[in-house]
N, C-alpha and C. Protein backbone atom coordinates (compact mmCIF):
# COMPACT_ATOMS: atom_id res chain seq x y z
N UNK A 1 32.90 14.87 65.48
CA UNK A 1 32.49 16.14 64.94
C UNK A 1 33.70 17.01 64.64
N UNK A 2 34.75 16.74 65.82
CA UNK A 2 35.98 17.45 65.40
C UNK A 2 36.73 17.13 64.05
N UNK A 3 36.25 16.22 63.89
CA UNK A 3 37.27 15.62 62.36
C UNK A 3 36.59 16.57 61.22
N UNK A 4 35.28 15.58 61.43
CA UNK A 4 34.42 16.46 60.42
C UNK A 4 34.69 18.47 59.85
N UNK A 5 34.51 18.89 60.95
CA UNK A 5 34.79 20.10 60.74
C UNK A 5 36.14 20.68 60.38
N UNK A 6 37.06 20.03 60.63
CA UNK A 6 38.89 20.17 60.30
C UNK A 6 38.34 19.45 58.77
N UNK A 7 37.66 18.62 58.67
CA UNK A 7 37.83 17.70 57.36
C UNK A 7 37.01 19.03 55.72
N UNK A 8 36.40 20.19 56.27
CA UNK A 8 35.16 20.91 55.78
C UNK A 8 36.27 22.26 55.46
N UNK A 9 37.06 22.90 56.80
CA UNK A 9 37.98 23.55 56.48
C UNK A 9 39.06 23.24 55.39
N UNK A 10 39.75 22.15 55.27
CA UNK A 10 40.75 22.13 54.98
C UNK A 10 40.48 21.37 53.28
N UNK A 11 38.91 20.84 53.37
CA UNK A 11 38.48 21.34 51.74
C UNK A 11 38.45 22.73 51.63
N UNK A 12 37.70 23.12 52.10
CA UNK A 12 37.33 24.72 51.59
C UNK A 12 39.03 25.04 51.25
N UNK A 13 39.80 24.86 52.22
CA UNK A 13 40.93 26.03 51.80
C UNK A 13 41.88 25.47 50.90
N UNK A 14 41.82 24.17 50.39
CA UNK A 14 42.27 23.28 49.30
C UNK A 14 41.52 23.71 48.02
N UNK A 15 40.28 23.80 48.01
CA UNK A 15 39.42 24.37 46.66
C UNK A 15 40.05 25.77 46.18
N UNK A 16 40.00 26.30 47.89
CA UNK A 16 40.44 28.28 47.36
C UNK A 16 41.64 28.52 46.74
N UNK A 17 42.77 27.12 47.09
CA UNK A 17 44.21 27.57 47.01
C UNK A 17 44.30 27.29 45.09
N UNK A 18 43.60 26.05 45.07
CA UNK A 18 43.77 25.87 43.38
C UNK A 18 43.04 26.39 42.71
N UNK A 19 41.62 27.33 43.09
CA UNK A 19 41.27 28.35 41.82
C UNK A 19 42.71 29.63 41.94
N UNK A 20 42.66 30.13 43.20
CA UNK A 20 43.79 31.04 43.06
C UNK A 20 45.26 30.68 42.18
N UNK A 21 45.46 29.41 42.30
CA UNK A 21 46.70 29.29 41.35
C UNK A 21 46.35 28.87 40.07
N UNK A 22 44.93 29.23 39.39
CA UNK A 22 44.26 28.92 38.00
C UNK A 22 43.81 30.18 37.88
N UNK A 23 44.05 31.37 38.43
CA UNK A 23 43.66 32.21 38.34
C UNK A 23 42.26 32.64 38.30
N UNK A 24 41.35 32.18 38.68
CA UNK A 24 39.98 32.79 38.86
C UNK A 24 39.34 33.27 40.07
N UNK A 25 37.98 33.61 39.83
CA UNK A 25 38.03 34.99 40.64
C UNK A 25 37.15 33.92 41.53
N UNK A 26 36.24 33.30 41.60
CA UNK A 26 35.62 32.18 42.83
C UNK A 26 35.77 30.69 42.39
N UNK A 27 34.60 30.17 43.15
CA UNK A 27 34.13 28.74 43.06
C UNK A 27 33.20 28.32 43.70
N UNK A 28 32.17 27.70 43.13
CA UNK A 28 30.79 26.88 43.54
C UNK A 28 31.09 25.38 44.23
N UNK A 29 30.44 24.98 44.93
CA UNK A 29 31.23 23.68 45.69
C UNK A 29 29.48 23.42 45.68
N UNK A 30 29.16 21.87 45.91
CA UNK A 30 27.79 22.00 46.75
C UNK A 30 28.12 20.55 47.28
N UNK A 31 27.16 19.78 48.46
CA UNK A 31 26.93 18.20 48.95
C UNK A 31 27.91 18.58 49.79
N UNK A 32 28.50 19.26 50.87
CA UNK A 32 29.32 19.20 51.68
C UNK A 32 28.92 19.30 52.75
N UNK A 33 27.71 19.44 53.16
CA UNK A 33 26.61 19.71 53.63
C UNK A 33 26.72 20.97 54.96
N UNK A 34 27.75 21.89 54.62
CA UNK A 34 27.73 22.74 55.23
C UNK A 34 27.87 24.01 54.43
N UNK A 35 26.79 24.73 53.91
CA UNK A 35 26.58 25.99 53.29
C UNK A 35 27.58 26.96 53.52
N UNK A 36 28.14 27.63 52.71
CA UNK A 36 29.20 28.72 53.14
C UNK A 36 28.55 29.70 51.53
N UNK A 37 29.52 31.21 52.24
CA UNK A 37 29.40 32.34 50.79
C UNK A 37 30.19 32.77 51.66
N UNK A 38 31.63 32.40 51.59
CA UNK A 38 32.96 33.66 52.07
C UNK A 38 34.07 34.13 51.44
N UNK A 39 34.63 34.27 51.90
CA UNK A 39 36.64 35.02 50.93
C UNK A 39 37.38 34.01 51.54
N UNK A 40 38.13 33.69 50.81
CA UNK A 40 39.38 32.71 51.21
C UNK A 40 40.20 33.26 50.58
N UNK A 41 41.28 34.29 50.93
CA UNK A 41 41.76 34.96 50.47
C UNK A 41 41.74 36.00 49.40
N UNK A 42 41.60 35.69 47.90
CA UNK A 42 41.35 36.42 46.87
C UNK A 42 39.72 36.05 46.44
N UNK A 43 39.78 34.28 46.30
CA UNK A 43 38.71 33.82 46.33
C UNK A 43 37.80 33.76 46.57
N UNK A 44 36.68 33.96 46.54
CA UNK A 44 35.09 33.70 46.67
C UNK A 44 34.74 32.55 46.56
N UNK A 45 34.57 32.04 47.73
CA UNK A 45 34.00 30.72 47.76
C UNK A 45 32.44 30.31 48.25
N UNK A 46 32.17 29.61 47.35
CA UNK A 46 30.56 29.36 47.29
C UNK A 46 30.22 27.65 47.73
N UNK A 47 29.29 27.45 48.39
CA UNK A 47 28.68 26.08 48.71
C UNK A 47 27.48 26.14 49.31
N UNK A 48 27.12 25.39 48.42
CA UNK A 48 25.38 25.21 48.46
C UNK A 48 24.88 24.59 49.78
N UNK A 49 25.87 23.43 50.05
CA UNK A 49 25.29 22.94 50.95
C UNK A 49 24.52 21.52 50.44
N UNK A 50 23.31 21.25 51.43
CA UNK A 50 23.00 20.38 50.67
C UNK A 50 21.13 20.56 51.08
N UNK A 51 20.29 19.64 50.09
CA UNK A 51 18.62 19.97 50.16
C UNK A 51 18.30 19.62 51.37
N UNK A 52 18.51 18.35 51.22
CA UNK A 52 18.42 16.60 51.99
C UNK A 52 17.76 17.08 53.84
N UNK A 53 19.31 17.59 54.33
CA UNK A 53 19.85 17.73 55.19
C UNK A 53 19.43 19.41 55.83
N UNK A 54 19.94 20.20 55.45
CA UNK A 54 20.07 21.92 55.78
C UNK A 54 19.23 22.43 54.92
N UNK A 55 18.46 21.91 53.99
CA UNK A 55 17.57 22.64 52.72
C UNK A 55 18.39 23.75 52.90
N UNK A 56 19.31 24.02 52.43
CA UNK A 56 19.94 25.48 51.66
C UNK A 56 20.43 24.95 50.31
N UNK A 57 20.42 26.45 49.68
CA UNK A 57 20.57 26.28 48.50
C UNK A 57 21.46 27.70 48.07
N UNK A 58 22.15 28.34 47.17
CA UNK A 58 22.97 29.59 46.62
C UNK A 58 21.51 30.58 45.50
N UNK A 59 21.33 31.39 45.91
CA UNK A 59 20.83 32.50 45.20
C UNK A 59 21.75 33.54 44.51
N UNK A 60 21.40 33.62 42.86
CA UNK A 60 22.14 34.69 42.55
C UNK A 60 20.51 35.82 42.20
N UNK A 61 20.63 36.78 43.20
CA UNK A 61 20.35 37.94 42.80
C UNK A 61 20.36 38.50 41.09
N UNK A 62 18.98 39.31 40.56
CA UNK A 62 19.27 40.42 39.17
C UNK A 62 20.79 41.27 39.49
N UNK A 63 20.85 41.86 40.72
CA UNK A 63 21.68 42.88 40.93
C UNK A 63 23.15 42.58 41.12
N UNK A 64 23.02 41.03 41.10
CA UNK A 64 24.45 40.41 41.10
C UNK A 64 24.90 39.73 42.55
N UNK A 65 24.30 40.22 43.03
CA UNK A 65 24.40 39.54 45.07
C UNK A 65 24.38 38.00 44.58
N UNK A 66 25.39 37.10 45.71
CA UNK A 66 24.64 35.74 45.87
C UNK A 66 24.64 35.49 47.40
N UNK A 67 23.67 35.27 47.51
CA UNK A 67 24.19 34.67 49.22
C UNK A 67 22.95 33.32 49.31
N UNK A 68 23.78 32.81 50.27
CA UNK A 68 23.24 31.42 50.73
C UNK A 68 22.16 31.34 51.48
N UNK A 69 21.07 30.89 51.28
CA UNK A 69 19.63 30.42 51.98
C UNK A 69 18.89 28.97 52.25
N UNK A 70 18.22 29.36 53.30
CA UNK A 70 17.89 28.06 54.32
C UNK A 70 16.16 28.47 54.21
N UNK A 71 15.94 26.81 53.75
CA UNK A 71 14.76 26.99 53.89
C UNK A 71 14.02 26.03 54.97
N UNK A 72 13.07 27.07 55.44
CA UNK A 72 12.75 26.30 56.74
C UNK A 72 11.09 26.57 56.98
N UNK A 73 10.48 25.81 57.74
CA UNK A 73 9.11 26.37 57.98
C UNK A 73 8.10 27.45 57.44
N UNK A 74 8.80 28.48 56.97
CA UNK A 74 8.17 29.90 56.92
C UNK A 74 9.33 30.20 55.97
N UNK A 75 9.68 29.31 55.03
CA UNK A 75 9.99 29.55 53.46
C UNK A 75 11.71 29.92 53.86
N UNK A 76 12.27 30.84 53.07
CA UNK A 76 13.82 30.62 52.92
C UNK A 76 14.05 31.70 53.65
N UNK A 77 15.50 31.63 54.48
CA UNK A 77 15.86 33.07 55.25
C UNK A 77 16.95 33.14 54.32
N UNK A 78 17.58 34.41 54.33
CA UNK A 78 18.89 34.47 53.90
C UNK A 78 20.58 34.57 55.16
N UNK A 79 21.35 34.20 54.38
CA UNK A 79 22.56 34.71 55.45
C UNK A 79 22.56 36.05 55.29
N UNK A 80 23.31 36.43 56.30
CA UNK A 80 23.32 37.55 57.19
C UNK A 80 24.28 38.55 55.89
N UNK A 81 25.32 38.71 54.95
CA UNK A 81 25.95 39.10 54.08
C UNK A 81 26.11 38.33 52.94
N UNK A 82 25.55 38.74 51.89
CA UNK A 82 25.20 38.23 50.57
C UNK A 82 26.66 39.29 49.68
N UNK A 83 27.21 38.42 49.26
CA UNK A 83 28.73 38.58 47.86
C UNK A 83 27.94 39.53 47.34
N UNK A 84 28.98 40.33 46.60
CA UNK A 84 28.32 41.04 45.41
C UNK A 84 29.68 40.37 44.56
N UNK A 85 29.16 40.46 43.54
CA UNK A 85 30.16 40.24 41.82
C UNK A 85 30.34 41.61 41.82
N UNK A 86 32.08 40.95 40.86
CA UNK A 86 32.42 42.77 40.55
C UNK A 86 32.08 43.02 39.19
């Protein structure tokens, strides 16, 4: 499990480092099967996650919010802080 999770970080912060040196403002990731919506520095990093496994999936909000949701028994919860776009 320890690998795994060093193996989840050190994508995430490999994805964040090369949009930042392509200059853009996030990135969508999904099948990693661990859902994220955080900052990696400048970056906004997005991952779905996966159906299969965690049923989560990325919501973009009308108002521009995205945050990541789990659907479970009694339909989808959301995470606890949903991105806004600028």
């Amino acid at each position: 499990v320890k690998k795994a999770v060093s193996f989840i970080f050190d994508f995430e912060d490999a994805v964040a480092h090369a949009a930042a040196q392509r200059g853009v403002d996030g990135v969508v990731c999904g099948h990693i099967h661990s859902a994220a919506a955080r900052r990696i520095g400048n970056v906004r990093y997005l991952n779905c996650g996966d159906w299969v496994d965690t049923c989560s999936a990325i919501v973009e909000h009308f108002d521009g919010r995205i945050e990541v949701v789990h659907w479970g028994v009694h339909g989808a919860t959301a995470s606890p802080a949903p991105l806004a776009l600028p």
